[in-house]
Protein backbone atom coordinates (compact mmCIF):
# COMPACT_ATOMS: atom_id res chain seq x y z
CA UNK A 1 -15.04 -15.23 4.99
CA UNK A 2 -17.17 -12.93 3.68
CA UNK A 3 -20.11 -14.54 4.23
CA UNK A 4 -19.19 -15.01 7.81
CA UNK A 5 -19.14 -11.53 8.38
CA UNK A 6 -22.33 -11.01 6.54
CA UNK A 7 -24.52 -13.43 9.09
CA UNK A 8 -22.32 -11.69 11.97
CA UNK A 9 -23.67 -8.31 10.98
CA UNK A 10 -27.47 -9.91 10.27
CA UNK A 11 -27.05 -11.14 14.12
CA UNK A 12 -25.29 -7.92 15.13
CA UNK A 13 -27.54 -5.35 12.99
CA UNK A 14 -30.24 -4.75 15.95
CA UNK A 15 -27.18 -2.99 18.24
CA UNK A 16 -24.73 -1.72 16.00
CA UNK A 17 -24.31 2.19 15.73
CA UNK A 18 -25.06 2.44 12.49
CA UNK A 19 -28.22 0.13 12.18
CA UNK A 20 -31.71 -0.37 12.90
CA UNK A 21 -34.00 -3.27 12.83
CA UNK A 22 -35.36 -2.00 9.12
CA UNK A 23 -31.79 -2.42 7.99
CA UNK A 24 -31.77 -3.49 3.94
CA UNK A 25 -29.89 -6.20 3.02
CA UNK A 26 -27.59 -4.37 0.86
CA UNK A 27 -26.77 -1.82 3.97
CA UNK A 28 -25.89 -5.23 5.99
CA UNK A 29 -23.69 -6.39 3.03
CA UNK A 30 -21.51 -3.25 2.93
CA UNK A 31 -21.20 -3.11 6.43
CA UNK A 32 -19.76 -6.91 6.77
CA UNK A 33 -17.53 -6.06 3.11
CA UNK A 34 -16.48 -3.17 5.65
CA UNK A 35 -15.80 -5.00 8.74
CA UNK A 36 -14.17 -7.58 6.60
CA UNK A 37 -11.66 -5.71 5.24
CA UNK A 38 -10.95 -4.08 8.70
CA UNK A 39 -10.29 -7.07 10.26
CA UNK A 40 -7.82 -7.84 7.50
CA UNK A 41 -5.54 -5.21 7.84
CA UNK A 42 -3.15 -5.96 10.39
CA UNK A 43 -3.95 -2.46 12.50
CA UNK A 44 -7.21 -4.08 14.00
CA UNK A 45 -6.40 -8.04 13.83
CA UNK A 46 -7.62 -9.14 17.09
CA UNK A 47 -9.75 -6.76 17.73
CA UNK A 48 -13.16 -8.00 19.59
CA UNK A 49 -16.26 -8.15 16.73
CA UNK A 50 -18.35 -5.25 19.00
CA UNK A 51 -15.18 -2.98 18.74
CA UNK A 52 -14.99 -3.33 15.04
CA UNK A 53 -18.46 -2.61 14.21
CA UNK A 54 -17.52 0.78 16.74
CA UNK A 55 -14.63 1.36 13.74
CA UNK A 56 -17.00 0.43 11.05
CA UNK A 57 -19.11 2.96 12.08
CA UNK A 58 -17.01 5.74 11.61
CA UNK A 59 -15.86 4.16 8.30
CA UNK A 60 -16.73 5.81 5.24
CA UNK A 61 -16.42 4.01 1.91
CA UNK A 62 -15.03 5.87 -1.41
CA UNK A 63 -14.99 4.83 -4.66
CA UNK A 64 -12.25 6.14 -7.41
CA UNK A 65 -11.58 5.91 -10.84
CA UNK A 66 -8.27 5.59 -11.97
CA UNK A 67 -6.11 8.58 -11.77
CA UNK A 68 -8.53 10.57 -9.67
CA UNK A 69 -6.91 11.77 -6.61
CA UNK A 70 -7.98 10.91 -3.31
CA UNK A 71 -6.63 14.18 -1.68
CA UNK A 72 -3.66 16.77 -2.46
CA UNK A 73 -0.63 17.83 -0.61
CA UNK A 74 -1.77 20.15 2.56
CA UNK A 75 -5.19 19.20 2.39
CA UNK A 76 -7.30 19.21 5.46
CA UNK A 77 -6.51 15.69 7.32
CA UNK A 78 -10.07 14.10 7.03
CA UNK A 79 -8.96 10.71 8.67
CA UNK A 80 -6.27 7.98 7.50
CA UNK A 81 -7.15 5.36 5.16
CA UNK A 82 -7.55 1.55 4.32
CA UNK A 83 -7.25 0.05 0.66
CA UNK A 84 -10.44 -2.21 0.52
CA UNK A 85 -9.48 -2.90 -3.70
CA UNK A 86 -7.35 -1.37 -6.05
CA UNK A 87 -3.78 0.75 -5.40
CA UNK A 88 -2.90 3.72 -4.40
CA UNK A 89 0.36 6.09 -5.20
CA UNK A 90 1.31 8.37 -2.45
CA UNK A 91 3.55 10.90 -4.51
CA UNK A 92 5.02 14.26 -4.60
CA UNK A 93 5.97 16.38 -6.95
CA UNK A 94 9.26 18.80 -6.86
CA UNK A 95 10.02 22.13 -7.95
CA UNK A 96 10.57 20.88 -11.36
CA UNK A 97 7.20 19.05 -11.68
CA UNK A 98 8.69 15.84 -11.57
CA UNK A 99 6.80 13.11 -9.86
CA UNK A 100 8.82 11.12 -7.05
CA UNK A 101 6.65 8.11 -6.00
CA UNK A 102 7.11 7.76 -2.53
CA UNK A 103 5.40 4.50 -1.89
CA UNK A 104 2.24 2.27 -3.91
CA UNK A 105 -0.61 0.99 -1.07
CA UNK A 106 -2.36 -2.00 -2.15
CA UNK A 107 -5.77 -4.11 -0.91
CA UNK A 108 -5.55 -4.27 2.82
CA UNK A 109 -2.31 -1.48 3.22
CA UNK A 110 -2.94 1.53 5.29
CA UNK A 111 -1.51 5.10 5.35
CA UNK A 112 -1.82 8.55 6.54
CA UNK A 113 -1.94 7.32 9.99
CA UNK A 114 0.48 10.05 10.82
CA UNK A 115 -2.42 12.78 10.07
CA UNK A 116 -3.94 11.42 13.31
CA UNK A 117 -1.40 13.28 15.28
CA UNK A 118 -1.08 16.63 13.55
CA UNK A 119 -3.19 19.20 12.20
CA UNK A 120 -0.79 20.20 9.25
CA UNK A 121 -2.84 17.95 6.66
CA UNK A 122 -1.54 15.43 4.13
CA UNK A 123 2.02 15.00 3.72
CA UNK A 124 1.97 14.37 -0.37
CA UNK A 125 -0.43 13.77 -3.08
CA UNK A 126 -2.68 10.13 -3.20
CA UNK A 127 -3.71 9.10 -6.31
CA UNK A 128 -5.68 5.84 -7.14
CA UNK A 129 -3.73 3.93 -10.22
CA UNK A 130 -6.30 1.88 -11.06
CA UNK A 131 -10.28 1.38 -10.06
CA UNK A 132 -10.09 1.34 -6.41
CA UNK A 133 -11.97 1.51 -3.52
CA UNK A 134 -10.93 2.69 -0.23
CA UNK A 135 -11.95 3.58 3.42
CA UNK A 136 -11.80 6.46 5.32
CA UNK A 137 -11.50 5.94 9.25
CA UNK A 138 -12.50 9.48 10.10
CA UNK A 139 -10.07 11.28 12.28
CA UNK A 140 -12.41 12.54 14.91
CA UNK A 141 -14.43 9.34 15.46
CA UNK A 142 -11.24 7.18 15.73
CA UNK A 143 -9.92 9.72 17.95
CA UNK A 144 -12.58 8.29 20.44
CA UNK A 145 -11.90 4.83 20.13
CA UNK A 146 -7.93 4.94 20.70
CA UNK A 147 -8.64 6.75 23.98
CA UNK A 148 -11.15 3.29 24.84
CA UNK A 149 -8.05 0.69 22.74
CA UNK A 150 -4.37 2.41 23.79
CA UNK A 151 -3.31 -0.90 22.35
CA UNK A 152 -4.80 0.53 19.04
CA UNK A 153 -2.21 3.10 19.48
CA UNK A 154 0.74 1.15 19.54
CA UNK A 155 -0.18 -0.95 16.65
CA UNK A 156 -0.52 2.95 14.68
CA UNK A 157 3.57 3.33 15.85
CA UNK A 158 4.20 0.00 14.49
CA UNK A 159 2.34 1.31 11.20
CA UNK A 160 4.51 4.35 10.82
CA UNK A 161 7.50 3.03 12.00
CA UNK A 162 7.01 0.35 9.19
CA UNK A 163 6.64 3.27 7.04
CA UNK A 164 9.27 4.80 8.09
CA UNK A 165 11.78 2.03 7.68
CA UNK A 166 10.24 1.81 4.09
CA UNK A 167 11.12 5.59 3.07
CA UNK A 168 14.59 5.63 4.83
CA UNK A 169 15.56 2.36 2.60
CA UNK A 170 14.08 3.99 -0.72
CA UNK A 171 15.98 7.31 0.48
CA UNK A 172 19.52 4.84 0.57
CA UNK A 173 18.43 3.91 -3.17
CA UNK A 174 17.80 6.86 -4.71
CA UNK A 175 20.70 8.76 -3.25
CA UNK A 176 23.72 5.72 -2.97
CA UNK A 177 23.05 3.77 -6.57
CA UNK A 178 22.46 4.15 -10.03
CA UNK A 179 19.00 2.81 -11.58
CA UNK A 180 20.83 -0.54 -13.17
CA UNK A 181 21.44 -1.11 -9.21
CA UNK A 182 18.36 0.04 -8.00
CA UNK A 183 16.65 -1.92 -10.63
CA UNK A 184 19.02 -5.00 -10.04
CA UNK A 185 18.49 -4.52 -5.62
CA UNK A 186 14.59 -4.51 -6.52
CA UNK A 187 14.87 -8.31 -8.91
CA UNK A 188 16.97 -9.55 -5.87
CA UNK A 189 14.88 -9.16 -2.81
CA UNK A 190 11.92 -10.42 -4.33
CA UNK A 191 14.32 -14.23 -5.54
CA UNK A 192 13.40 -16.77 -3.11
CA UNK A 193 16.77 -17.58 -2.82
CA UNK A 194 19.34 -14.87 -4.14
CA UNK A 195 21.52 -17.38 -4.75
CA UNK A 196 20.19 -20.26 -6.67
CA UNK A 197 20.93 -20.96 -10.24
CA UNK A 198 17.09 -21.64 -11.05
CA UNK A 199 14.92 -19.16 -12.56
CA UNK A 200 12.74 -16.95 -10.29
CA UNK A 201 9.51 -15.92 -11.85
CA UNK A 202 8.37 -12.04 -10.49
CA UNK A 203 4.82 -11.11 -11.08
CA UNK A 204 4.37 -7.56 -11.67
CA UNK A 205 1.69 -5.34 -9.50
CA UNK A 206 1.93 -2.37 -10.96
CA UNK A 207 2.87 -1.10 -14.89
CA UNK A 208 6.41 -0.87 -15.36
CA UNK A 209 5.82 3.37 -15.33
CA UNK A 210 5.06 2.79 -12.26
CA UNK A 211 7.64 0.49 -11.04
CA UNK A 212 10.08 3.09 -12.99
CA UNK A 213 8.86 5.80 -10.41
CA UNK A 214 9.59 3.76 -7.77
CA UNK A 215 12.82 3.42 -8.59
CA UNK A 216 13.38 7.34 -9.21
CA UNK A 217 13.69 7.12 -13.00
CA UNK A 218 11.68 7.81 -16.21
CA UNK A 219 10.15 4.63 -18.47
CA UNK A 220 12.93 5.05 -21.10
CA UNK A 221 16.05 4.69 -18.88
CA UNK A 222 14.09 1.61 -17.02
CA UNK A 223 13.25 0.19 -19.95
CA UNK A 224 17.04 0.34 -21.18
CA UNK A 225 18.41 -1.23 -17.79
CA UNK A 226 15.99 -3.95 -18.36
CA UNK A 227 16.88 -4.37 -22.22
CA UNK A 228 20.19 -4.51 -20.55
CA UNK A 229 19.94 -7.39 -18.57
CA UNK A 230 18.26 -9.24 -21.46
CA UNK A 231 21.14 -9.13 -22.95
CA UNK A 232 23.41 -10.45 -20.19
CA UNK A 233 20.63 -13.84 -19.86
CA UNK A 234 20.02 -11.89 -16.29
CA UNK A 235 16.27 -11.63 -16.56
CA UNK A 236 13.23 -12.21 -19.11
CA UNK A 237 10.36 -10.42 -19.85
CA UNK A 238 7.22 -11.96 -20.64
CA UNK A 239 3.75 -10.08 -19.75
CA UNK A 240 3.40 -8.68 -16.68
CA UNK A 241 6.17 -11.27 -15.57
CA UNK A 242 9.62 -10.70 -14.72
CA UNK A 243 11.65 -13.76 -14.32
CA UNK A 244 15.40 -13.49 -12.85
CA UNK A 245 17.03 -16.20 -14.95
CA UNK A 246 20.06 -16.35 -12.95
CA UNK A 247 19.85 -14.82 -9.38
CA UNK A 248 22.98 -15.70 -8.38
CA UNK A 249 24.50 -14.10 -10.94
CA UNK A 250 22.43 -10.82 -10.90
CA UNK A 251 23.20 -11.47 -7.18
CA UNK A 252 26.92 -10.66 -8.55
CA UNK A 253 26.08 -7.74 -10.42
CA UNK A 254 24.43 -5.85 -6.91
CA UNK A 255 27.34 -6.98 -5.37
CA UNK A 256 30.14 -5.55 -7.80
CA UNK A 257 27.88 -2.39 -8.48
CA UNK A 258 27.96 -1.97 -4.23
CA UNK A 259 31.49 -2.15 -4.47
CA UNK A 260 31.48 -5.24 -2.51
């Protein structure tokens, strides 16, 4: 796919914004790695090859190393942002300087759409978790191009109403279970099917500090639920692999824990 892009941009280089005839090769490679991951994220599938290179050139790439932060809470909205490699923790931390992950953005995820519509800045902290590489789609520029694509615009609701949905059902786990349900809702949605006898194999994304952020606790007490269900033959542990030996029955857990 990539190299699709690449001999769209060599054909396209001559009009595009953002290049000239005297264009080096490695300036037409970034700009097709740019389009490519554009047209990836679901925000601009289907958009026409002339209005992406429009996006692209607007698009600013940045590279981070892991645990540098891409910007702080209140900081000046710049634009919203595309994952091109790499994750990203969107986080904030309370009074007590306790870190509440509020959602992990992976390769071809966007956030901070919202900024688009408000001059208040970012919302929470964004931090990359490993060595990532994102894009910026700079606020004024893209500005510009929803007033050309409303359709653009209604995708951006669909975003943040996604996102939405996302924080309401991690605000209904942190404040209506206990981390061994949490923990045991989290195994559950991810079984093919919840209730089959065969083991379920879960590849972890993230490090299980991370995963115990998501799920509003500290390492220690996550790594005691999951000791837990060792114990009960609920789940192994194996690597970066989780593997729900018997969903059913952890199934039965959820549901006794939910008072069902």
């Amino acid at each position: 796919m990539l190299s699709s892009a690449l001999a769209a941009a060599r054909v396209r280089r001559t009009t595009h914004p953002s290049m000239n005839t005297t264009a080096s090769p490695l300036a037409i490679l970034k700009l097709a790695a740019i389009v490519n991951t554009l047209r990836g994220c679901r925000l601009f599938a289907g958009l026409a090859p002339d209005d992406l290179d429009q996006v692209a050139a607007i698009t600013v790439v940045k590279p981070l190393e892991k645990d540098q932060y891409l910007f702080r809470e209140r900081d000046p909205a710049l634009g919203f942002y595309i994952v091109q490699k790499g994750a990203i923790n969107i986080h904030r931390v309370n009074a007590a300087g306790k870190e509440q992950i509020i959602h992990v953005f992976r390769a071809g995820e966007s956030f901070a759409e919202a900024t688009l519509a408000t001059d208040t800045g970012y919302p929470a902290d964004a931090r990359a978790l490993e060595s990532t590489q994102v894009l910026l789609i700079q606020k004024s520029g893209f500005l510009s191009v929803l007033r050309r694509h409303p359709d653009l615009a209604l995708r951006m609701l669909a975003s943040m109403s996604l996102h939405l949905r996302t924080l309401v059902g991690q605000l209904e786990d942190l404040t209506l279970k206990d981390v061994e349900t949490r923990l045991a809702n989290w195994l559950v949605k991810r079984c093919p099917d919840p209730n089959s006898t065969r083991p379920a194999p879960i590849t972890l994304a993230m490090t299980k500090r991370v995963l115990a952020a998501e799920l509003g606790t500290v390492s220690e007490t996550f790594s005691r639920t999951l000791a837990k269900f060792r114990e009960q033959k609920l789940v192994s542990v194996k690597g970066k692999v989780l593997t729900v030996l018997n969903p059913s029955g952890l199934s039965a857990l959820l549901r006794r824990n939910l008072g069902e």
